[in-house]
Protein backbone atom coordinates (compact mmCIF):
# COMPACT_ATOMS: atom_id res chain seq x y z
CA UNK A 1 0.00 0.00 0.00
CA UNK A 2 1.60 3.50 -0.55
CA UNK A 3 2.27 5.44 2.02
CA UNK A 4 -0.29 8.12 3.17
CA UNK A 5 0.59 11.45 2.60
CA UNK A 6 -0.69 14.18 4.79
CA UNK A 7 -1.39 17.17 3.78
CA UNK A 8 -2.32 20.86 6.13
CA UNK A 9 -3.72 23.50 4.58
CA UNK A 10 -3.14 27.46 5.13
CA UNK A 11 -5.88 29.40 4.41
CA UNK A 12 -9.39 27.51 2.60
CA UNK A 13 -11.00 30.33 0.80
CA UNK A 14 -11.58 29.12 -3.04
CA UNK A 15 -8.05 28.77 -4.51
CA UNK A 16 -7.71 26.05 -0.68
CA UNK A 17 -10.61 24.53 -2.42
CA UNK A 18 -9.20 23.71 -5.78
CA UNK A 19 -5.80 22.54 -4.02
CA UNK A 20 -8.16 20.23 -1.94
CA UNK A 21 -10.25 18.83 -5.09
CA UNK A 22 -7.34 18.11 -7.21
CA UNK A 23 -5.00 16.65 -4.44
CA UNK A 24 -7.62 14.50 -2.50
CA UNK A 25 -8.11 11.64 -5.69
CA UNK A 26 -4.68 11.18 -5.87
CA UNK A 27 -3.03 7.76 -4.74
CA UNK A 28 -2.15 8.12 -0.71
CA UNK A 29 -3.31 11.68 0.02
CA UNK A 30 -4.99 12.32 3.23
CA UNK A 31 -6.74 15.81 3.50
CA UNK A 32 -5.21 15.79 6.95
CA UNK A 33 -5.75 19.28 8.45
CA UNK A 34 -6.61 22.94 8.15
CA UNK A 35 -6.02 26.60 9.26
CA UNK A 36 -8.14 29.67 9.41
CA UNK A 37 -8.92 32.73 11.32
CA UNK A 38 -12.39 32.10 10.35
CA UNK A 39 -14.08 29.23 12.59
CA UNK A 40 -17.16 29.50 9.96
CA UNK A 41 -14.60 28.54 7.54
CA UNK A 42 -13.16 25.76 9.18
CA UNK A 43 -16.32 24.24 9.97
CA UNK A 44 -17.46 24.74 6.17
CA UNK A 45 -14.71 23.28 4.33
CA UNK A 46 -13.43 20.41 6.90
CA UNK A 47 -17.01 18.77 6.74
CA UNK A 48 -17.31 19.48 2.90
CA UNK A 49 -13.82 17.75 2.58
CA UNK A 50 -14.49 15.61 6.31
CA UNK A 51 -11.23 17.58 7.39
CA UNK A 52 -11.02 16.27 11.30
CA UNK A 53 -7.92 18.45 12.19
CA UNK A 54 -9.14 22.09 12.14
CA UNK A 55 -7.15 24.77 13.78
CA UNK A 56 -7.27 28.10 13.85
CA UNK A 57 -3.63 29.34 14.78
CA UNK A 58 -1.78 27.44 11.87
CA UNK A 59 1.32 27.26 13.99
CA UNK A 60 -0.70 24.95 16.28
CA UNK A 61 -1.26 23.19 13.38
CA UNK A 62 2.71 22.65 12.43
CA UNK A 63 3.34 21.42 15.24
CA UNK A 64 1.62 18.34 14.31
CA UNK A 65 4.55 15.68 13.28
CA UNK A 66 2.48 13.61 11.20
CA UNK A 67 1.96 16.34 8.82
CA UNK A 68 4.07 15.72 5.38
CA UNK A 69 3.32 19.07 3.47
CA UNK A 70 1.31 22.53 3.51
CA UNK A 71 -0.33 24.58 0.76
CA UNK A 72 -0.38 28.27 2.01
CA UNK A 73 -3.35 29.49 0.18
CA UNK A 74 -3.74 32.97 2.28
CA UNK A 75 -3.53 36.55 0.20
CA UNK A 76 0.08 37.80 -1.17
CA UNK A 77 0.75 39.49 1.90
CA UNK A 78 0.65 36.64 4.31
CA UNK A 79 2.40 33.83 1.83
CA UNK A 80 6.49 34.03 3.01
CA UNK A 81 6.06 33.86 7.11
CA UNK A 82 3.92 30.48 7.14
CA UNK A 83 5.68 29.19 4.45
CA UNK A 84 9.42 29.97 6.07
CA UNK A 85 7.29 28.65 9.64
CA UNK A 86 6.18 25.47 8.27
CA UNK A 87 9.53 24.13 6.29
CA UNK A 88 11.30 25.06 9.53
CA UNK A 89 8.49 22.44 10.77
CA UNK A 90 10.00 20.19 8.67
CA UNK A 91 6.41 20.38 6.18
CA UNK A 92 7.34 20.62 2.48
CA UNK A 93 5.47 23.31 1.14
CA UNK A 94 3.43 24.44 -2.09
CA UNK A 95 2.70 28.11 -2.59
CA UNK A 96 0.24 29.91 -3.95
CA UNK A 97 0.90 32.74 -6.50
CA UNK A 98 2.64 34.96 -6.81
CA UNK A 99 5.44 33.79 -4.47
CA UNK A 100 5.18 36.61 -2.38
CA UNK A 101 5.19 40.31 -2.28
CA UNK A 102 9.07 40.80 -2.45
CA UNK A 103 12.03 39.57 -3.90
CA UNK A 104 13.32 40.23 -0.15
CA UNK A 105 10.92 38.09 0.92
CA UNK A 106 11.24 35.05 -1.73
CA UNK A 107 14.65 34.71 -1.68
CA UNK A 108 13.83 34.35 2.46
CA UNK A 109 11.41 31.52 1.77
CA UNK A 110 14.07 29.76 -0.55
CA UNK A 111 16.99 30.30 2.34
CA UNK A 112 14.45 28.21 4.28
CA UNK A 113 14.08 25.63 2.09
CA UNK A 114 17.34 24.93 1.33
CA UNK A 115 18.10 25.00 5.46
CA UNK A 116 15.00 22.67 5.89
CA UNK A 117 16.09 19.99 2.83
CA UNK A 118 11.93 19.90 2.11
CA UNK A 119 10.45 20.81 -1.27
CA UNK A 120 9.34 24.58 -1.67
CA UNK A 121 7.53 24.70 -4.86
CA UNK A 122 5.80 27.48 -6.15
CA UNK A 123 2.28 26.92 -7.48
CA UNK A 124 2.57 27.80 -11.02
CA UNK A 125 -0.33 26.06 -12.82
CA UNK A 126 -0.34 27.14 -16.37
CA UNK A 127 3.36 25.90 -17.53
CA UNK A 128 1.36 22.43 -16.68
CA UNK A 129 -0.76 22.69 -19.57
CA UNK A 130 -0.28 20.63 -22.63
CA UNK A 131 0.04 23.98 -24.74
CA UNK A 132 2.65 25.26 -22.97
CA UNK A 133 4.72 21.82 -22.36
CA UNK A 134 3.95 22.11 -26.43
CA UNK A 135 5.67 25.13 -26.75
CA UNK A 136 8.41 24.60 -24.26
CA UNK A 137 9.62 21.36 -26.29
CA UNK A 138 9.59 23.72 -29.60
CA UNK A 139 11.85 26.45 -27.67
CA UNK A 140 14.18 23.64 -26.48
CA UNK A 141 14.23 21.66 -29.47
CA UNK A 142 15.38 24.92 -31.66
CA UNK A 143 12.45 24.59 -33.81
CA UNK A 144 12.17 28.93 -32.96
CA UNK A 145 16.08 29.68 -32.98
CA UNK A 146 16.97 32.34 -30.91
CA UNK A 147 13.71 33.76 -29.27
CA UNK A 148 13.47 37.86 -30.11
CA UNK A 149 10.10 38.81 -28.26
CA UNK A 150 7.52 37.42 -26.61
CA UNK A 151 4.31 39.28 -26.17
CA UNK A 152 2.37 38.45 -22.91
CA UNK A 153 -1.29 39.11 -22.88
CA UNK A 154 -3.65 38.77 -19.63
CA UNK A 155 -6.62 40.99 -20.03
CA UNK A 156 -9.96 41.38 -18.94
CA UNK A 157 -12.52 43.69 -20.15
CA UNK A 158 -14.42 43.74 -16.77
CA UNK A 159 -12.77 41.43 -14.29
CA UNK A 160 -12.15 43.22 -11.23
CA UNK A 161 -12.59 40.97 -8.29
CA UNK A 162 -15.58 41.25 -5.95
CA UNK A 163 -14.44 39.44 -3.01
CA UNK A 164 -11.24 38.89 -1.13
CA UNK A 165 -8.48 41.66 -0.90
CA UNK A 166 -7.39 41.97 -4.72
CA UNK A 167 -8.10 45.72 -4.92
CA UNK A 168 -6.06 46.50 -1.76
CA UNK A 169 -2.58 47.10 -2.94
CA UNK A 170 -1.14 46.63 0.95
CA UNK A 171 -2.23 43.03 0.91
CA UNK A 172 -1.72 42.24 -2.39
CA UNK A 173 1.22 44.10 -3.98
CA UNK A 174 -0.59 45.49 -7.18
CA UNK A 175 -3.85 44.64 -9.15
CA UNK A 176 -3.67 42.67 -12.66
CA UNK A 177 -0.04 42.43 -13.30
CA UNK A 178 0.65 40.41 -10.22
CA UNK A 179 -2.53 38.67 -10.05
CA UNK A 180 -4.02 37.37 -13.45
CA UNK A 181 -0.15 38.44 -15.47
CA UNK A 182 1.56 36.62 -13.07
CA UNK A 183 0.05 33.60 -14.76
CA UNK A 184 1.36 34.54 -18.20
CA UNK A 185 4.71 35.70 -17.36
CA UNK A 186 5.76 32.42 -15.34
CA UNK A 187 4.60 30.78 -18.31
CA UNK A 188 6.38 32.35 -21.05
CA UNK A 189 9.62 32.81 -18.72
CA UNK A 190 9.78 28.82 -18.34
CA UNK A 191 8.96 28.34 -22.28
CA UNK A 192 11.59 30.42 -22.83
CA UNK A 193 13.92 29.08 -21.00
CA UNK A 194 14.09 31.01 -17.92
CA UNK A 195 16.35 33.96 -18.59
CA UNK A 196 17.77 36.51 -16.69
CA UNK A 197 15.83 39.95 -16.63
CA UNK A 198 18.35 42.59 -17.28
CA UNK A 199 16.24 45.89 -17.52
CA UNK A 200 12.57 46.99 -17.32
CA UNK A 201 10.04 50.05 -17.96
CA UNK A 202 6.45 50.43 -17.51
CA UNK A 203 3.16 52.49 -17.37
CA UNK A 204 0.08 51.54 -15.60
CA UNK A 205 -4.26 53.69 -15.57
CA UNK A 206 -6.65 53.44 -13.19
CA UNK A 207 -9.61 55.44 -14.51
CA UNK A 208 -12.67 52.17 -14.47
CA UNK A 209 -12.07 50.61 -10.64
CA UNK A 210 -11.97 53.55 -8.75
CA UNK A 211 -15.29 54.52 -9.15
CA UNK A 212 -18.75 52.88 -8.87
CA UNK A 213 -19.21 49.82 -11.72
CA UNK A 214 -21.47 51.80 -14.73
CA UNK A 215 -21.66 48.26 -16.77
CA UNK A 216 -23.41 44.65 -16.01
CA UNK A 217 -20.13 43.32 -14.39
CA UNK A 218 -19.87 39.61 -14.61
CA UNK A 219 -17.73 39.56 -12.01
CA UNK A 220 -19.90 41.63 -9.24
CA UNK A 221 -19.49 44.93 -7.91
CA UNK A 222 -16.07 45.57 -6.33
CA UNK A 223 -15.37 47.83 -3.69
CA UNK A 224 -14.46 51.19 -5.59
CA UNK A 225 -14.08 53.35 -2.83
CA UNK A 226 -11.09 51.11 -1.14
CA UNK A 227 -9.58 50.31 -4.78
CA UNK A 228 -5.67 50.99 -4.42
CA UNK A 229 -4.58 48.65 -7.51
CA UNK A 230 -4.15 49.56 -10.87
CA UNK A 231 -6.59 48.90 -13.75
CA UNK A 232 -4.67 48.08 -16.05
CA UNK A 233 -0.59 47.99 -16.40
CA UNK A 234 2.01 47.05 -19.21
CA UNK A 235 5.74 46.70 -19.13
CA UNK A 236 8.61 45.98 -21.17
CA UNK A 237 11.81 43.36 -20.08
CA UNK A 238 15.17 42.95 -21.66
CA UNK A 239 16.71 39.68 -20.64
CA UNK A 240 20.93 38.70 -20.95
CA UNK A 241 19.65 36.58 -24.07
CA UNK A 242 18.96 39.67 -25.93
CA UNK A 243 14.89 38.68 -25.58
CA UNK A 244 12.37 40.93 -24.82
CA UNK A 245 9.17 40.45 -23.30
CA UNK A 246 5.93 42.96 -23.74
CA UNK A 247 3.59 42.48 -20.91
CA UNK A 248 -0.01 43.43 -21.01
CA UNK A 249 -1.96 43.04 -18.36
CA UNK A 250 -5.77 44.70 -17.52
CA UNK A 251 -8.61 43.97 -14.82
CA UNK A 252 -10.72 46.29 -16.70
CA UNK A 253 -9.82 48.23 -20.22
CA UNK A 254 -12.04 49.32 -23.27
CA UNK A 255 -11.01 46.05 -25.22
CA UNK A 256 -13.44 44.09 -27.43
CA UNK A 257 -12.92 40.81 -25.38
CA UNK A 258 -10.32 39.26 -22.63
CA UNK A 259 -7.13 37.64 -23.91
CA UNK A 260 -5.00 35.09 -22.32
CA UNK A 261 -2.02 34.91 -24.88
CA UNK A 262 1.62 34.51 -25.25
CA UNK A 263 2.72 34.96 -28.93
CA UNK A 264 6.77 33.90 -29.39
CA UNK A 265 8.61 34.99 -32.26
CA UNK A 266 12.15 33.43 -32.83
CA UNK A 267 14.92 33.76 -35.50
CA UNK A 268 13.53 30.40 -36.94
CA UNK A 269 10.33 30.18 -36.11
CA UNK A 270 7.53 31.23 -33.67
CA UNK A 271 4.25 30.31 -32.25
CA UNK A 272 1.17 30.97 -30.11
CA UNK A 273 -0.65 29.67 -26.83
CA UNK A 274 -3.91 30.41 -28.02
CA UNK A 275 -4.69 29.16 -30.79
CA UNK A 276 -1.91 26.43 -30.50
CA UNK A 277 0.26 26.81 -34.04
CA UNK A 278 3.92 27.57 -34.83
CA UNK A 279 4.84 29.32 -37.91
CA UNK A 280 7.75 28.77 -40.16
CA UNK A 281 9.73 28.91 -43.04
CA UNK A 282 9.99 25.98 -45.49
CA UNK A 283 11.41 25.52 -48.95
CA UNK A 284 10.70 29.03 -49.75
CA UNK A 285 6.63 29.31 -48.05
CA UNK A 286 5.50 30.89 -44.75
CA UNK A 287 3.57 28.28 -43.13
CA UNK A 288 1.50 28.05 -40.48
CA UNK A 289 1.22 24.32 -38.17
CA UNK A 290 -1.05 23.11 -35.91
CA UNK A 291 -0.06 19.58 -33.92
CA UNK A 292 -2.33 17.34 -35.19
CA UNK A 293 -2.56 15.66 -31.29
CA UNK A 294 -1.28 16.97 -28.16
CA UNK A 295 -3.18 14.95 -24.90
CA UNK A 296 -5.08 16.95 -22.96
CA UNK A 297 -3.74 18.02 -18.97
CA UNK A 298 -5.88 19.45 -16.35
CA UNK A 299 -3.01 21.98 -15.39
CA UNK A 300 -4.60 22.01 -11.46
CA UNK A 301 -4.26 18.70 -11.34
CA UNK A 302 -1.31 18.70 -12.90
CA UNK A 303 0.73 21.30 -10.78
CA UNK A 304 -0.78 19.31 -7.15
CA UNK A 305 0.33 16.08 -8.68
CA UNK A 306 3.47 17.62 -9.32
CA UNK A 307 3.55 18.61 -5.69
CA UNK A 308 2.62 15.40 -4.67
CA UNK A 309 5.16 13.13 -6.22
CA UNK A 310 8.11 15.84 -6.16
CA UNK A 311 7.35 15.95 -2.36
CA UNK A 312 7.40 12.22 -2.51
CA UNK A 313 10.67 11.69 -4.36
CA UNK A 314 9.41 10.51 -7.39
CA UNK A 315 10.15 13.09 -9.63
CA UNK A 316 12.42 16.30 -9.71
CA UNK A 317 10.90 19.80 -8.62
CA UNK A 318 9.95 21.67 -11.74
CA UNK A 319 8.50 24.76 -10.37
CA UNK A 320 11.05 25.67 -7.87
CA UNK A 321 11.12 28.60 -5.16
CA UNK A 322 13.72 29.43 -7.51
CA UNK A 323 11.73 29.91 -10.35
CA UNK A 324 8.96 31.88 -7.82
CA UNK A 325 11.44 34.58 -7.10
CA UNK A 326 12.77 34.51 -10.66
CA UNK A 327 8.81 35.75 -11.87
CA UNK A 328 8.76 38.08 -8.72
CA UNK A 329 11.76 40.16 -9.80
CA UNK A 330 10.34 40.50 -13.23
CA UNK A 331 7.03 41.97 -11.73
CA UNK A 332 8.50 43.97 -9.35
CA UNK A 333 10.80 45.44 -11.19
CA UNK A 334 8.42 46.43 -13.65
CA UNK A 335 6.08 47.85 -10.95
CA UNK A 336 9.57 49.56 -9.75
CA UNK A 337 9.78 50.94 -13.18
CA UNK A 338 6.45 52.02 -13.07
CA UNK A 339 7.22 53.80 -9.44
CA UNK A 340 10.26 55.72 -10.66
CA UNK A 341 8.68 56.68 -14.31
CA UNK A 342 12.17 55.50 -15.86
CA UNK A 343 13.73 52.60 -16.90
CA UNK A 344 15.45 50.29 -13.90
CA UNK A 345 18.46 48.10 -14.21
CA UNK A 346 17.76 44.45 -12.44
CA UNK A 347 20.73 43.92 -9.90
């Protein structure tokens, strides 16, 4: 029989929930315990998930010995101090996204993880999907040659959050870039290769959030008169490979329809996420390529799974704390950009 695994949980609002649904099938894994300031909470999601341990200081929780690993699932702001408390527990831990709100502050969490010898990985779901594992094998393979830009698109026409603390920049670092570009960016960055960022500049509005919602919002009505994020940001990143990225993020913009794209364009070839198709040159025509058959991933599933067996020695860690703080210096740096209206050199 394989051995159980037992896994703690840090925070069970929604994004708790999906770690919970997607980890709980898999082979061994006991939903062991949870953590919440919220006792309505606790009571809510350990008897939809018939959670017995329920606690609602999460270092309590820790010191539980029988505990194999922890998912901190709180907001931004409260991601590096459990996660730095429970590997010094001796817990391997997943974390949500992004890694934190600092570099400061990831390169902490991965000081702790090396100290600890557990797993610290960083819960990246999209480079899990079969379009970007796609991609990724085109990049490595050379089928692109040396990649010249990469143009990263997360926008929304009207998705500002209703619920939760997205809108307050203290808790949460910034509004779409580090919440729904995040996403995007960790995605192409890993396609890519994961290079170094060398320089950055950006611009971001607010002009829709910070007043009262004029539209039918299909996301609800968010709190306008406590918005501190930004609407809508962009930015622009030099790497040492002579790449550069364009990010474009929005949670709400004048835009026909939301986009969730990276397009990559290479000395040899290129290709998009969405629709999934390279384009090349071949005995003197431009063509355009679809794969005829790529299987089909659940990329939540996918990224706990990961967790799961990386955690359980049976594969190597492929979204690292490493690769966490490498996305949060890109989006700090362009928010740093966008602080000092001029372009910033990465140290």
């Amino acid at each position: 029989m394989t051995t159980p695994f037992r896994m703690g949980f840090i925070g069970v609002a929604g994004i708790a929930k999906a770690h919970m649904k997607h980890a709980q099938p898999i082979d061994g894994v006991e939903l062991h315990a949870i953590a919440d300031i919220s006792e309505d909470a606790l009571k809510k999601v350990g008897d939809e998930f018939e959670i017995s341990g329920r606690y609602t200081d999460y270092k309590e929780m820790l010191r539980d010995e029988t505990l194999d690993s922890v998912s901190v699932c709180t907001p931004n702001f409260l991601h590096c101090q459990p996660t730095i408390d429970a590997l010094e527990a001796g817990k391997h831990v997943i974390v949500e996204k992004p890694m934190a709100m600092t570099v400061d502050e990831c390169e902490r969490m991965c000081a702790a993880a090396k100290a600890s010898g557990k797993q610290l990985v960083t819960g990246f779901q999209w480079r899990f999907t079969e379009k970007a594992q796609f991609l990724r094998d085109q990049v490595a393979g050379g089928a692109f040659g040396e990649i010249h830009y990469v143009r990263v698109q997360a926008l929304r026409r009207r998705g500002i959050p209703s619920w939760g603390v997205f809108t307050d920049k203290s808790k949460q670092g910034g509004g779409a870039m580090i919440d729904i570009g995040v996403h995007l960016v960790e995605m192409a960055h890993y396609i890519c290769g994961k290079p170094n960022p060398v320089a950055a500049y950006g611009s971001q509005w607010t002009s829709i959030g910070n007043k009262p919602c004029d539209a039918q919002c299909s996301w609800g009505v968010w709190k306008h008169d406590n918005y501190t994020v930004e609407d809508a940001a962009v930015g622009m990143v030099k790497f040492d490979n002579n790449m550069t990225m364009m990010v474009e993020t929005s949670f709400a913009a004048h835009i026909k329809e939301d986009v969730m794209n990276v397009t990559i364009m290479g000395s040899k070839g290129g290709g998009t996420f969405n629709p999934l198709e390279i384009s090349y040159d071949q005995n003197g025509y431009m063509l355009n390529a679809a794969p005829h058959f790529v299987a089909k991933k659940s990329d939540f599933a996918e990224k706990m799974r990961h967790f799961i067996e990386t955690c359980r020695g049976e594969r190597s860690n492929d979204s690292t704390g490493e690769d966490g703080l490498a996305v949060q210096k890109i989006l700090n740096g362009i928010y740093d950009a966008i602080d000092a209206n001029a372009e910033i050199r990465y140290s």
